[in-house]
C-alpha atoms as a PDB file:
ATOM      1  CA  UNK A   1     -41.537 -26.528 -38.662  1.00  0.00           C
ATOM      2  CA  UNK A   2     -39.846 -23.137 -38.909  1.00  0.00           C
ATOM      3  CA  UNK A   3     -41.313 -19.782 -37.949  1.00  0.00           C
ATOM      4  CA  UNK A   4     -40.589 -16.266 -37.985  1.00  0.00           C
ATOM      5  CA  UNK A   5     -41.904 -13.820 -35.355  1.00  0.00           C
ATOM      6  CA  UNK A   6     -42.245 -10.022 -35.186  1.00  0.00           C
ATOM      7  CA  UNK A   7     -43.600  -7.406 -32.961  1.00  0.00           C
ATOM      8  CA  UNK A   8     -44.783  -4.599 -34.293  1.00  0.00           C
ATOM      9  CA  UNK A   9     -45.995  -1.874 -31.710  1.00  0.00           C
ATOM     10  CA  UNK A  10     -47.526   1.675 -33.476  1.00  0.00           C
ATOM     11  CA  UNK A  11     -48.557   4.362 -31.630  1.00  0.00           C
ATOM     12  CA  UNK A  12     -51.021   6.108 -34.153  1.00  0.00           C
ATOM     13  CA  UNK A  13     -51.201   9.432 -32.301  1.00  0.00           C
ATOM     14  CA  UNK A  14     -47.546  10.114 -31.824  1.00  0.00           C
ATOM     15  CA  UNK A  15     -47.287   9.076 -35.690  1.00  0.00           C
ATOM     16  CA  UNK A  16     -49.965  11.626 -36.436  1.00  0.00           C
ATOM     17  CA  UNK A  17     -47.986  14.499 -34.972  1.00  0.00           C
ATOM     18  CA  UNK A  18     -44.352  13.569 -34.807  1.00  0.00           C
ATOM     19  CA  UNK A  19     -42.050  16.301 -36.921  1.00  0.00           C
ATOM     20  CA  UNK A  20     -38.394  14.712 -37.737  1.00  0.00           C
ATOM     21  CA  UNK A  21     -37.845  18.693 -38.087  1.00  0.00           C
ATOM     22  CA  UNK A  22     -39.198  20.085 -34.603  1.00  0.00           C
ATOM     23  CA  UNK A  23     -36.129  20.349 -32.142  1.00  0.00           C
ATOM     24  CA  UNK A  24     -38.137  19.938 -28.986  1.00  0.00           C
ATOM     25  CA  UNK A  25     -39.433  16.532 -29.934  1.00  0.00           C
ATOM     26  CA  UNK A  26     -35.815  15.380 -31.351  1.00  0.00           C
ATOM     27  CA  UNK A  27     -33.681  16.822 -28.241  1.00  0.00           C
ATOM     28  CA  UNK A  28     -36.757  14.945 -25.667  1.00  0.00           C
ATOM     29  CA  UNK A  29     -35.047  11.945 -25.523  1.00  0.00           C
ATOM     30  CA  UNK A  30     -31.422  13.419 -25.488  1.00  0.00           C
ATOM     31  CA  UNK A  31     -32.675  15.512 -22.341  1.00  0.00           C
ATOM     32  CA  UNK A  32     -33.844  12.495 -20.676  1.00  0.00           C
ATOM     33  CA  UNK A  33     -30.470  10.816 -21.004  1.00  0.00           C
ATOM     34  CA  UNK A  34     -28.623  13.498 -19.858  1.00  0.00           C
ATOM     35  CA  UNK A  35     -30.889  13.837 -16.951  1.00  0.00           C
ATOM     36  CA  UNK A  36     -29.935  10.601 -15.974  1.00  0.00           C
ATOM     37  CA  UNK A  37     -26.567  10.444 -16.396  1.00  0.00           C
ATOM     38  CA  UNK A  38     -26.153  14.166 -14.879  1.00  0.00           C
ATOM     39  CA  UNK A  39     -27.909  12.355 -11.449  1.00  0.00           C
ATOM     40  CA  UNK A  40     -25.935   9.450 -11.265  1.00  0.00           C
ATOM     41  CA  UNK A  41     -22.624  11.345 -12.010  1.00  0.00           C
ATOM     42  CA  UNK A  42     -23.355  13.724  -8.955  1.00  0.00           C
ATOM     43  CA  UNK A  43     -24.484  10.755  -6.590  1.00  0.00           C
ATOM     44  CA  UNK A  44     -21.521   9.532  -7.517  1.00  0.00           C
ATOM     45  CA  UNK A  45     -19.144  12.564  -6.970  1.00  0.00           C
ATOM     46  CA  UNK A  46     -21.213  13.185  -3.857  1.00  0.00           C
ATOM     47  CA  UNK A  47     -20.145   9.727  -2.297  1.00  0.00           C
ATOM     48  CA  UNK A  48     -16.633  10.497  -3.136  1.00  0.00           C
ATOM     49  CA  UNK A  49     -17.135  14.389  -0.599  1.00  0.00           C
ATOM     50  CA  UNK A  50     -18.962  12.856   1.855  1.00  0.00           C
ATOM     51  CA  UNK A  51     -15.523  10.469   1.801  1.00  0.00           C
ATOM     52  CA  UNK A  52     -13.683  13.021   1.927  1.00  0.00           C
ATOM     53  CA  UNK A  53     -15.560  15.000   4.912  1.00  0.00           C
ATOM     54  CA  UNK A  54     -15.881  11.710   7.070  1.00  0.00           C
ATOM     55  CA  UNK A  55     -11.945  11.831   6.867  1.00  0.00           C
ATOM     56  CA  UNK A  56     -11.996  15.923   7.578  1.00  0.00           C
ATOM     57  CA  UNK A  57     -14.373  15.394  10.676  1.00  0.00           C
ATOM     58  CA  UNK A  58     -12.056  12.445  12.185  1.00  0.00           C
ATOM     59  CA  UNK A  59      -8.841  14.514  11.964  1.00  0.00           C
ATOM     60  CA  UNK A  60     -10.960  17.206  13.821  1.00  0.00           C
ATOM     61  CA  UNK A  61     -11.782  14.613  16.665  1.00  0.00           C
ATOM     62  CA  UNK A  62      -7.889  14.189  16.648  1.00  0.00           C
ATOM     63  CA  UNK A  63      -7.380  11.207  14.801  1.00  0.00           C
ATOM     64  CA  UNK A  64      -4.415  11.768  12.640  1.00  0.00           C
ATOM     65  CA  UNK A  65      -4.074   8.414  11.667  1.00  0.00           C
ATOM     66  CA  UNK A  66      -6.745   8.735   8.845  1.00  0.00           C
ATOM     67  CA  UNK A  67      -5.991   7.777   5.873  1.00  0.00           C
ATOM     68  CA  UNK A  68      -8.046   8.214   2.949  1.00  0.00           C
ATOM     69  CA  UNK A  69      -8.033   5.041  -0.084  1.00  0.00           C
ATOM     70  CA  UNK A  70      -6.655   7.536  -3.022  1.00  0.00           C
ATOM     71  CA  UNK A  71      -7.832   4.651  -5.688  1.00  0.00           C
ATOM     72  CA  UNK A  72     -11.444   5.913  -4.491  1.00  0.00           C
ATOM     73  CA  UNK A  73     -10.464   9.594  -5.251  1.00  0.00           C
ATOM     74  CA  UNK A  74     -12.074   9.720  -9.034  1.00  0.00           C
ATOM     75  CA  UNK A  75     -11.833  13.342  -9.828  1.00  0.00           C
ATOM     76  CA  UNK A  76     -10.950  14.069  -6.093  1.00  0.00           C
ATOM     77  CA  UNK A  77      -7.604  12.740  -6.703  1.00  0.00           C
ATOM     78  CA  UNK A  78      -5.591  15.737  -5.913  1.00  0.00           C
ATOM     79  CA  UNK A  79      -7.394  16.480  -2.719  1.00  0.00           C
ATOM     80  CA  UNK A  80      -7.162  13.228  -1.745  1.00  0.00           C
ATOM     81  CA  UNK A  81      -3.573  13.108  -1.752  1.00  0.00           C
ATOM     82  CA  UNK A  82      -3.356  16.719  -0.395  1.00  0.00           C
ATOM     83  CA  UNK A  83      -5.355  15.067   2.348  1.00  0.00           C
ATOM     84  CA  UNK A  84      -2.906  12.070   3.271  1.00  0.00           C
ATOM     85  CA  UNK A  85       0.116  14.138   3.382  1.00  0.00           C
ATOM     86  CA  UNK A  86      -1.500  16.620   5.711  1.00  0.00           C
ATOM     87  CA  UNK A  87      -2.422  13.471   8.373  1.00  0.00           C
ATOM     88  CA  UNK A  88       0.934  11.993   7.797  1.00  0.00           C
ATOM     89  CA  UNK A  89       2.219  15.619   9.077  1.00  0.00           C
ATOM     90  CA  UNK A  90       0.037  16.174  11.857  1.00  0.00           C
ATOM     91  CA  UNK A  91       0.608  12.337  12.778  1.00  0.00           C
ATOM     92  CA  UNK A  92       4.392  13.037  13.040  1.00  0.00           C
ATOM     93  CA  UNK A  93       3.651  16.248  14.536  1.00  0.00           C
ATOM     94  CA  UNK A  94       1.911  14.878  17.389  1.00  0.00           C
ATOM     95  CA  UNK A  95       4.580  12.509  17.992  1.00  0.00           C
ATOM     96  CA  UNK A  96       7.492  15.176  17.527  1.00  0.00           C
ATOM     97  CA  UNK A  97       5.258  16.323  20.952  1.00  0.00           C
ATOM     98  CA  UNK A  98       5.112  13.778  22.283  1.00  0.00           C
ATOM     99  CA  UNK A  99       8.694  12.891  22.516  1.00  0.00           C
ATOM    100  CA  UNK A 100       9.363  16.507  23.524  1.00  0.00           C
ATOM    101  CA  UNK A 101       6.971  16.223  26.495  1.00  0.00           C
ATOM    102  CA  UNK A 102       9.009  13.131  27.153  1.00  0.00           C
ATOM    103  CA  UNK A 103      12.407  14.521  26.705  1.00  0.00           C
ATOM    104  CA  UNK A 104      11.042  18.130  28.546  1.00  0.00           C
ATOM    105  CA  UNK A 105      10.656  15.815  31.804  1.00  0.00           C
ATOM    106  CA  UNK A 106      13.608  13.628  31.586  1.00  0.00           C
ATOM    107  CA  UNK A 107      15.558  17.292  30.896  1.00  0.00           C
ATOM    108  CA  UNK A 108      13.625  19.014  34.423  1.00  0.00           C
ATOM    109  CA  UNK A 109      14.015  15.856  36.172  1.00  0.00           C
ATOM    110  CA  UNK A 110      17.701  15.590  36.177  1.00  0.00           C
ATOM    111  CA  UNK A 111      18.370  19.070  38.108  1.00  0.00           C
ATOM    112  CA  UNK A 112      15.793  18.110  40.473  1.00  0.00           C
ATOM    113  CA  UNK A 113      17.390  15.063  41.198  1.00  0.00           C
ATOM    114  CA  UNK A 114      20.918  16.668  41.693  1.00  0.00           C
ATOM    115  CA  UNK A 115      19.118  19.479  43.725  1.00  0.00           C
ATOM    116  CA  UNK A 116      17.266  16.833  46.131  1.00  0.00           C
ATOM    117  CA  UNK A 117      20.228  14.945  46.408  1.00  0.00           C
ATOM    118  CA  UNK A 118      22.918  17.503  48.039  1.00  0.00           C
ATOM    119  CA  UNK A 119      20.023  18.738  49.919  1.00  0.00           C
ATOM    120  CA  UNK A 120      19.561  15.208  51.780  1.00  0.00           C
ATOM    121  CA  UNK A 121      23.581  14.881  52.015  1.00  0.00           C
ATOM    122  CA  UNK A 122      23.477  18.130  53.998  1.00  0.00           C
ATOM    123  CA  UNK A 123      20.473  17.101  55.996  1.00  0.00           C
ATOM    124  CA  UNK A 124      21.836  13.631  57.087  1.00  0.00           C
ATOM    125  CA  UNK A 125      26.099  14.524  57.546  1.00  0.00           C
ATOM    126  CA  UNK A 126      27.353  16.664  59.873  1.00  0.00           C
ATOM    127  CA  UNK A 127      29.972  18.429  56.845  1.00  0.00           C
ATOM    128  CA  UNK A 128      32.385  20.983  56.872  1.00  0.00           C
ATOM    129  CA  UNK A 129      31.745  24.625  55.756  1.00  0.00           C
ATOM    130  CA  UNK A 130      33.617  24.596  53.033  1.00  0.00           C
ATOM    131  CA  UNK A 131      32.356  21.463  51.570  1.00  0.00           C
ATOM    132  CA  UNK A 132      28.277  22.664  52.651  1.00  0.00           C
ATOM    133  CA  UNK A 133      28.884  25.952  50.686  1.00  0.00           C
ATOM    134  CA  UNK A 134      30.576  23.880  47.887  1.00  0.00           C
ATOM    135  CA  UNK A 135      27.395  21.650  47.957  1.00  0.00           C
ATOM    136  CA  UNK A 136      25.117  24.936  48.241  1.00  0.00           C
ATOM    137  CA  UNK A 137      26.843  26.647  45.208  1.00  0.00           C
ATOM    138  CA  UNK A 138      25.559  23.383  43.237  1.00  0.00           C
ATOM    139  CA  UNK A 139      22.254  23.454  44.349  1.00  0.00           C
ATOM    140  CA  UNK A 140      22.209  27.097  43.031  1.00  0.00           C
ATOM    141  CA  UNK A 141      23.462  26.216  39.620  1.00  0.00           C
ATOM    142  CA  UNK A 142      21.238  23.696  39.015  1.00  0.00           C
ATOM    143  CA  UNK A 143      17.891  25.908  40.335  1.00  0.00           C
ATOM    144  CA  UNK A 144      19.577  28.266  37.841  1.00  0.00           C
ATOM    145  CA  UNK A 145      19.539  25.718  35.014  1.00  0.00           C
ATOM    146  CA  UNK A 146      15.921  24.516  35.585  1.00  0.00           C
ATOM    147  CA  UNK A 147      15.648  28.321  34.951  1.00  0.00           C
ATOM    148  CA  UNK A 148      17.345  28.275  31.828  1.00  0.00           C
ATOM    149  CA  UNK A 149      15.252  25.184  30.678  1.00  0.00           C
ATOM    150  CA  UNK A 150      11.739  26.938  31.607  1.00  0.00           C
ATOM    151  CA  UNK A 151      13.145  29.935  29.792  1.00  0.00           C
ATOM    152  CA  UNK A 152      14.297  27.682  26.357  1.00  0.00           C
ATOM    153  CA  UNK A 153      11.110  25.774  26.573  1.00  0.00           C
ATOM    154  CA  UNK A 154       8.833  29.758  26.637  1.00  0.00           C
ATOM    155  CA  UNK A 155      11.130  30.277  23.984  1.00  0.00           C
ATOM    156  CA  UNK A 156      10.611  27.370  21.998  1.00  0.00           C
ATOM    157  CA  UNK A 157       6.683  27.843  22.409  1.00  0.00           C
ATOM    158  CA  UNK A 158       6.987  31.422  20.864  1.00  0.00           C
ATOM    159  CA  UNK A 159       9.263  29.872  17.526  1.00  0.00           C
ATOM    160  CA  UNK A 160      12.105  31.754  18.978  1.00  0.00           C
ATOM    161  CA  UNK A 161      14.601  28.660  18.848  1.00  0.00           C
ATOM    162  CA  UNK A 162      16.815  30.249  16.400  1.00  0.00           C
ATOM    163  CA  UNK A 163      17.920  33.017  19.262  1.00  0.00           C
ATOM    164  CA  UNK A 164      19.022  29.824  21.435  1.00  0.00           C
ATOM    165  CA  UNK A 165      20.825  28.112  18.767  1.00  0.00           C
ATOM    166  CA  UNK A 166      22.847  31.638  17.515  1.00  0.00           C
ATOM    167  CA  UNK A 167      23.398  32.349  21.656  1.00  0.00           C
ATOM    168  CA  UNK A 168      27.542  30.396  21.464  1.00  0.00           C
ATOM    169  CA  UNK A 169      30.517  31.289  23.160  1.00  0.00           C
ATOM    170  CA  UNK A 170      33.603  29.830  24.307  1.00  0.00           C
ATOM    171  CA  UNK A 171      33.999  27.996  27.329  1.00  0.00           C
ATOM    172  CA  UNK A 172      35.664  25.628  29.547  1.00  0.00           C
ATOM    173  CA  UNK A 173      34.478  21.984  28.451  1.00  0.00           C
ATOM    174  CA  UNK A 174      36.899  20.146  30.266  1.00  0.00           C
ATOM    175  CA  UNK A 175      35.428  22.380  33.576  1.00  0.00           C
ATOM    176  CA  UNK A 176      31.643  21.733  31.946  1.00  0.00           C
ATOM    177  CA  UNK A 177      32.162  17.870  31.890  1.00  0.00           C
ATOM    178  CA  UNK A 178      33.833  17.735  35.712  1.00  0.00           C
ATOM    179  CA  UNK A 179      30.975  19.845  36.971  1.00  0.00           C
ATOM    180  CA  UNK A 180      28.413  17.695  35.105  1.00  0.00           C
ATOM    181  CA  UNK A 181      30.400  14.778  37.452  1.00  0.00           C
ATOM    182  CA  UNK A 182      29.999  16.579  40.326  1.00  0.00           C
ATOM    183  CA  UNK A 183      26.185  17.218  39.547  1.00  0.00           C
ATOM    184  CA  UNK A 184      25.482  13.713  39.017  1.00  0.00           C
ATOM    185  CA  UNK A 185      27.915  12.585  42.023  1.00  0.00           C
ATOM    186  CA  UNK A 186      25.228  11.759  44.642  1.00  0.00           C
ATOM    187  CA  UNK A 187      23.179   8.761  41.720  1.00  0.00           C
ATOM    188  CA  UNK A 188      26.732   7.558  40.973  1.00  0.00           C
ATOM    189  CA  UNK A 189      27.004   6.981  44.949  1.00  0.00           C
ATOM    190  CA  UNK A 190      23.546   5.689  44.944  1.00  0.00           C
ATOM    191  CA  UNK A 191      24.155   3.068  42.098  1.00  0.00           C
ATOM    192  CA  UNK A 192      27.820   2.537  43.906  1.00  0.00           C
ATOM    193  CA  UNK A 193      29.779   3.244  40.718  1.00  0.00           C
ATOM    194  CA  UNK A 194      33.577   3.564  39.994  1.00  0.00           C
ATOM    195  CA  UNK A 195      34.464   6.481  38.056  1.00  0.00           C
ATOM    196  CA  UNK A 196      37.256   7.302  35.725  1.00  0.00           C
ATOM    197  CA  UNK A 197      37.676  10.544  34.660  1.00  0.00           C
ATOM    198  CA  UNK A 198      40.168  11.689  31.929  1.00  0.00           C
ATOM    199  CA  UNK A 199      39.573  15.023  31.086  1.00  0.00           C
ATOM    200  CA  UNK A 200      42.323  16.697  28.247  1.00  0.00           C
ATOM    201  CA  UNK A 201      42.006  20.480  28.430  1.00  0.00           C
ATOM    202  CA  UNK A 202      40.205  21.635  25.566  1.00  0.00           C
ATOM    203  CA  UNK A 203      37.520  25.040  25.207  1.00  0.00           C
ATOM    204  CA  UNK A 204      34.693  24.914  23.437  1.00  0.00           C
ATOM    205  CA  UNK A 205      32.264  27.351  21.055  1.00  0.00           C
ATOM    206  CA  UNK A 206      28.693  27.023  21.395  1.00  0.00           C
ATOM    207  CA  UNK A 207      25.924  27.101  23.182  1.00  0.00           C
ATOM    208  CA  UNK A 208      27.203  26.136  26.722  1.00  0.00           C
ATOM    209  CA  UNK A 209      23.602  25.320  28.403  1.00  0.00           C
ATOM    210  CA  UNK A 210      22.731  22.803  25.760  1.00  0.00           C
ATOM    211  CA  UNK A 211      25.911  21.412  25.465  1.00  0.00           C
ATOM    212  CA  UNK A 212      25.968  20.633  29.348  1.00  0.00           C
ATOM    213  CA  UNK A 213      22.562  18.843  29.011  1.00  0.00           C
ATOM    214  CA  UNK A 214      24.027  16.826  26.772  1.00  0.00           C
ATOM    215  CA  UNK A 215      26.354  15.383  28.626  1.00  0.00           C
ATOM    216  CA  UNK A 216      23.695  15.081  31.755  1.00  0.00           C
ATOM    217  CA  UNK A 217      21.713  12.875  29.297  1.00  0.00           C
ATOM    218  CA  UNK A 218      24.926  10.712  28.018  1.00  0.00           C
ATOM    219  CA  UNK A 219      26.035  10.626  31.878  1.00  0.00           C
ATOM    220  CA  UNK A 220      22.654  10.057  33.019  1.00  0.00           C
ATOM    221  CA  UNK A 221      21.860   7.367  30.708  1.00  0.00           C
ATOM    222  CA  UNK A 222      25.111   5.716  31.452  1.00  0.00           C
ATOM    223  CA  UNK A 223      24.165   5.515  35.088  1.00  0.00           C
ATOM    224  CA  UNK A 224      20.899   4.393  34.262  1.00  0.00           C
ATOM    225  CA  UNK A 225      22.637   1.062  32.480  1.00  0.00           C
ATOM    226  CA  UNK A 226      25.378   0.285  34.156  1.00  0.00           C
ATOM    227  CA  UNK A 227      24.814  -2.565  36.946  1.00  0.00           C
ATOM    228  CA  UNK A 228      25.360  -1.751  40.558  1.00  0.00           C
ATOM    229  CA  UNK A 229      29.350  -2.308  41.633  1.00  0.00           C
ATOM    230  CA  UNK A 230      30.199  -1.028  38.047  1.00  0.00           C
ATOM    231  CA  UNK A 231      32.623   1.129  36.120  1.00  0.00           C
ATOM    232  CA  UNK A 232      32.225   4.030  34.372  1.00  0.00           C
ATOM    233  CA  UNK A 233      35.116   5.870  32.042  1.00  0.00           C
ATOM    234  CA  UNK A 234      34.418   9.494  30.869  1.00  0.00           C
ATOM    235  CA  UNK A 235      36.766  11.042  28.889  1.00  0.00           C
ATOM    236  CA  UNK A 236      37.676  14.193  26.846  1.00  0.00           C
ATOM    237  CA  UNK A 237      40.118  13.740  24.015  1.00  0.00           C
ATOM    238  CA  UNK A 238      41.755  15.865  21.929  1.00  0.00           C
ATOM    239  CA  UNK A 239      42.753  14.603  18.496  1.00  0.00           C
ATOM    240  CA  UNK A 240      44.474  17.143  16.619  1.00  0.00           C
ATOM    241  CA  UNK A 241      41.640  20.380  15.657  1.00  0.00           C
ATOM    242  CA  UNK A 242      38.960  17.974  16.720  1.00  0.00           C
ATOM    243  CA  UNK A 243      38.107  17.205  20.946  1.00  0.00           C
ATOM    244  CA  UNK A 244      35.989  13.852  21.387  1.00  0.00           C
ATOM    245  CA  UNK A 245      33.508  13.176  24.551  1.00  0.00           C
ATOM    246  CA  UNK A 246      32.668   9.499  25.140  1.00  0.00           C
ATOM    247  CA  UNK A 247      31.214   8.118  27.939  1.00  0.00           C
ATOM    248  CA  UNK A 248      31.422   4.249  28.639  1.00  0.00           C
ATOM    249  CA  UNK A 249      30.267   1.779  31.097  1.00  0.00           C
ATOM    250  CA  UNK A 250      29.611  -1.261  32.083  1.00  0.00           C
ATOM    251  CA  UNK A 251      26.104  -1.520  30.940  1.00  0.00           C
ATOM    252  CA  UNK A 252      25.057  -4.448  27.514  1.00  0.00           C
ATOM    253  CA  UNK A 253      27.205  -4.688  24.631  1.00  0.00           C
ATOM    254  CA  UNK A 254      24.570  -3.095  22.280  1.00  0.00           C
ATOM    255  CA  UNK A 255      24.612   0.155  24.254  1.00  0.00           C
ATOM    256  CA  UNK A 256      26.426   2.797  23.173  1.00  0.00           C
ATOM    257  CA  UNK A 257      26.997   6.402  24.600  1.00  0.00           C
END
């Protein structure tokens, strides 16, 4: 048996005094919509700021690792973005200082070391005076040149690198190189290395202070890997217009200086 079935609901009142032609009782329903969709859109655009400022407050506490899900962004998407690549920046930032904290006490350590070692030679041998004031006239250079690296390192701090880099001249680099030797004599002693120095003449332009803390480091590193009892070959070559440093040792295959 087959049936049909209808609801009819009438509301005889609204009947009674509804006008197809009055524009408050038409728009009611279109303000009610709105309404709603006007409240969930700014819930929804509100969970995408308070996103956003949960990411601003952890870069505050110092985590620079935040990183903000850019498929979440919705109309944010910009800022979002503007966001990541500002953490990416202070992320590499902090480890730019990082390394240079590292690197600023490898660079004070090194005339500290040379220092403390010419000071114990004179304390424990009985040497000659010209040899003691040859030893003395290196411990002066090098409390000059942890003078020079406080002074780069106030400099750097005030964005006044530039003044370093344009401060070049011309000097000795085959005297540079054997003085850098000399420096670094007493750890070669300690590590009982063999030496073998081939030094072309050639002159330099530059800047002569951070060219001789480069070859500390390369020196310094060499000593660092090269086994006790072994060899070490520095050399200065001149090829044509062109001069070549290279420092060698005795250290594994995959290390290069």
């Amino acid at each position: 048996m087959a049936f049909d079935f209808a609801l009819m609901l009438t509301f005889p009142h609204l009947a009674r005094n509804f006008d197809p032609l009055n524009p408050v009782l038409a728009l009611g329903p279109t303000v009610v919509i709105l309404t709603v969709v006007l409240a969930l859109t700014f819930s929804w655009l509100n969970k995408k700021i308070t996103y956003l400022t949960k990411g601003i407050d952890q870069v505050a506490a110092g985590n620079f690792a935040t990183h903000l899900d850019e498929q979440k962004s919705g109309p944010l998407s910009a800022s979002y973005q503007n966001f990541n690549q500002m953490t990416d920046q202070l992320a590499k930032t902090a480890t730019l200082r990082d390394d240079f904290i590292n690197q600023f006490s490898h660079e004070f350590r090194t005339p500290i070391a040379s220092i403390q070692g010419f000071a114990d030679l004179m304390q424990e041998r009985e040497l000659p005076k010209k040899e003691r004031q040859a030893y003395l006239a290196l411990i002066s250079k090098e409390a000059h040149r942890l003078t020079n690296l406080s002074t780069n390192v106030l400099t750097l701090t005030t964005l006044e690198s530039q003044t370093i880099l344009n401060n070049q001249t011309s000097f000795d680099l085959t005297e540079q190189v054997r003085q850098t030797v000399i420096l670094l004599w007493p750890q070669l002693e300690e590590h009982k290395l063999n030496v073998d120095l081939t030094l072309a003449p050639a002159t330099a332009f530059g800047n002569a202070d951070l060219l001789n803390q480069v070859w500390v480091n390369l020196i310094n590193n060499a000593i660092n890997f090269t086994p006790d009892g072994g060899h070490q070959t520095i050399k200065i070559e001149r090829h044509d217009d062109q001069i070549a440093v290279s420092v060698n040792n005795d250290g594994p295959p995959d290390l290069t200086h």
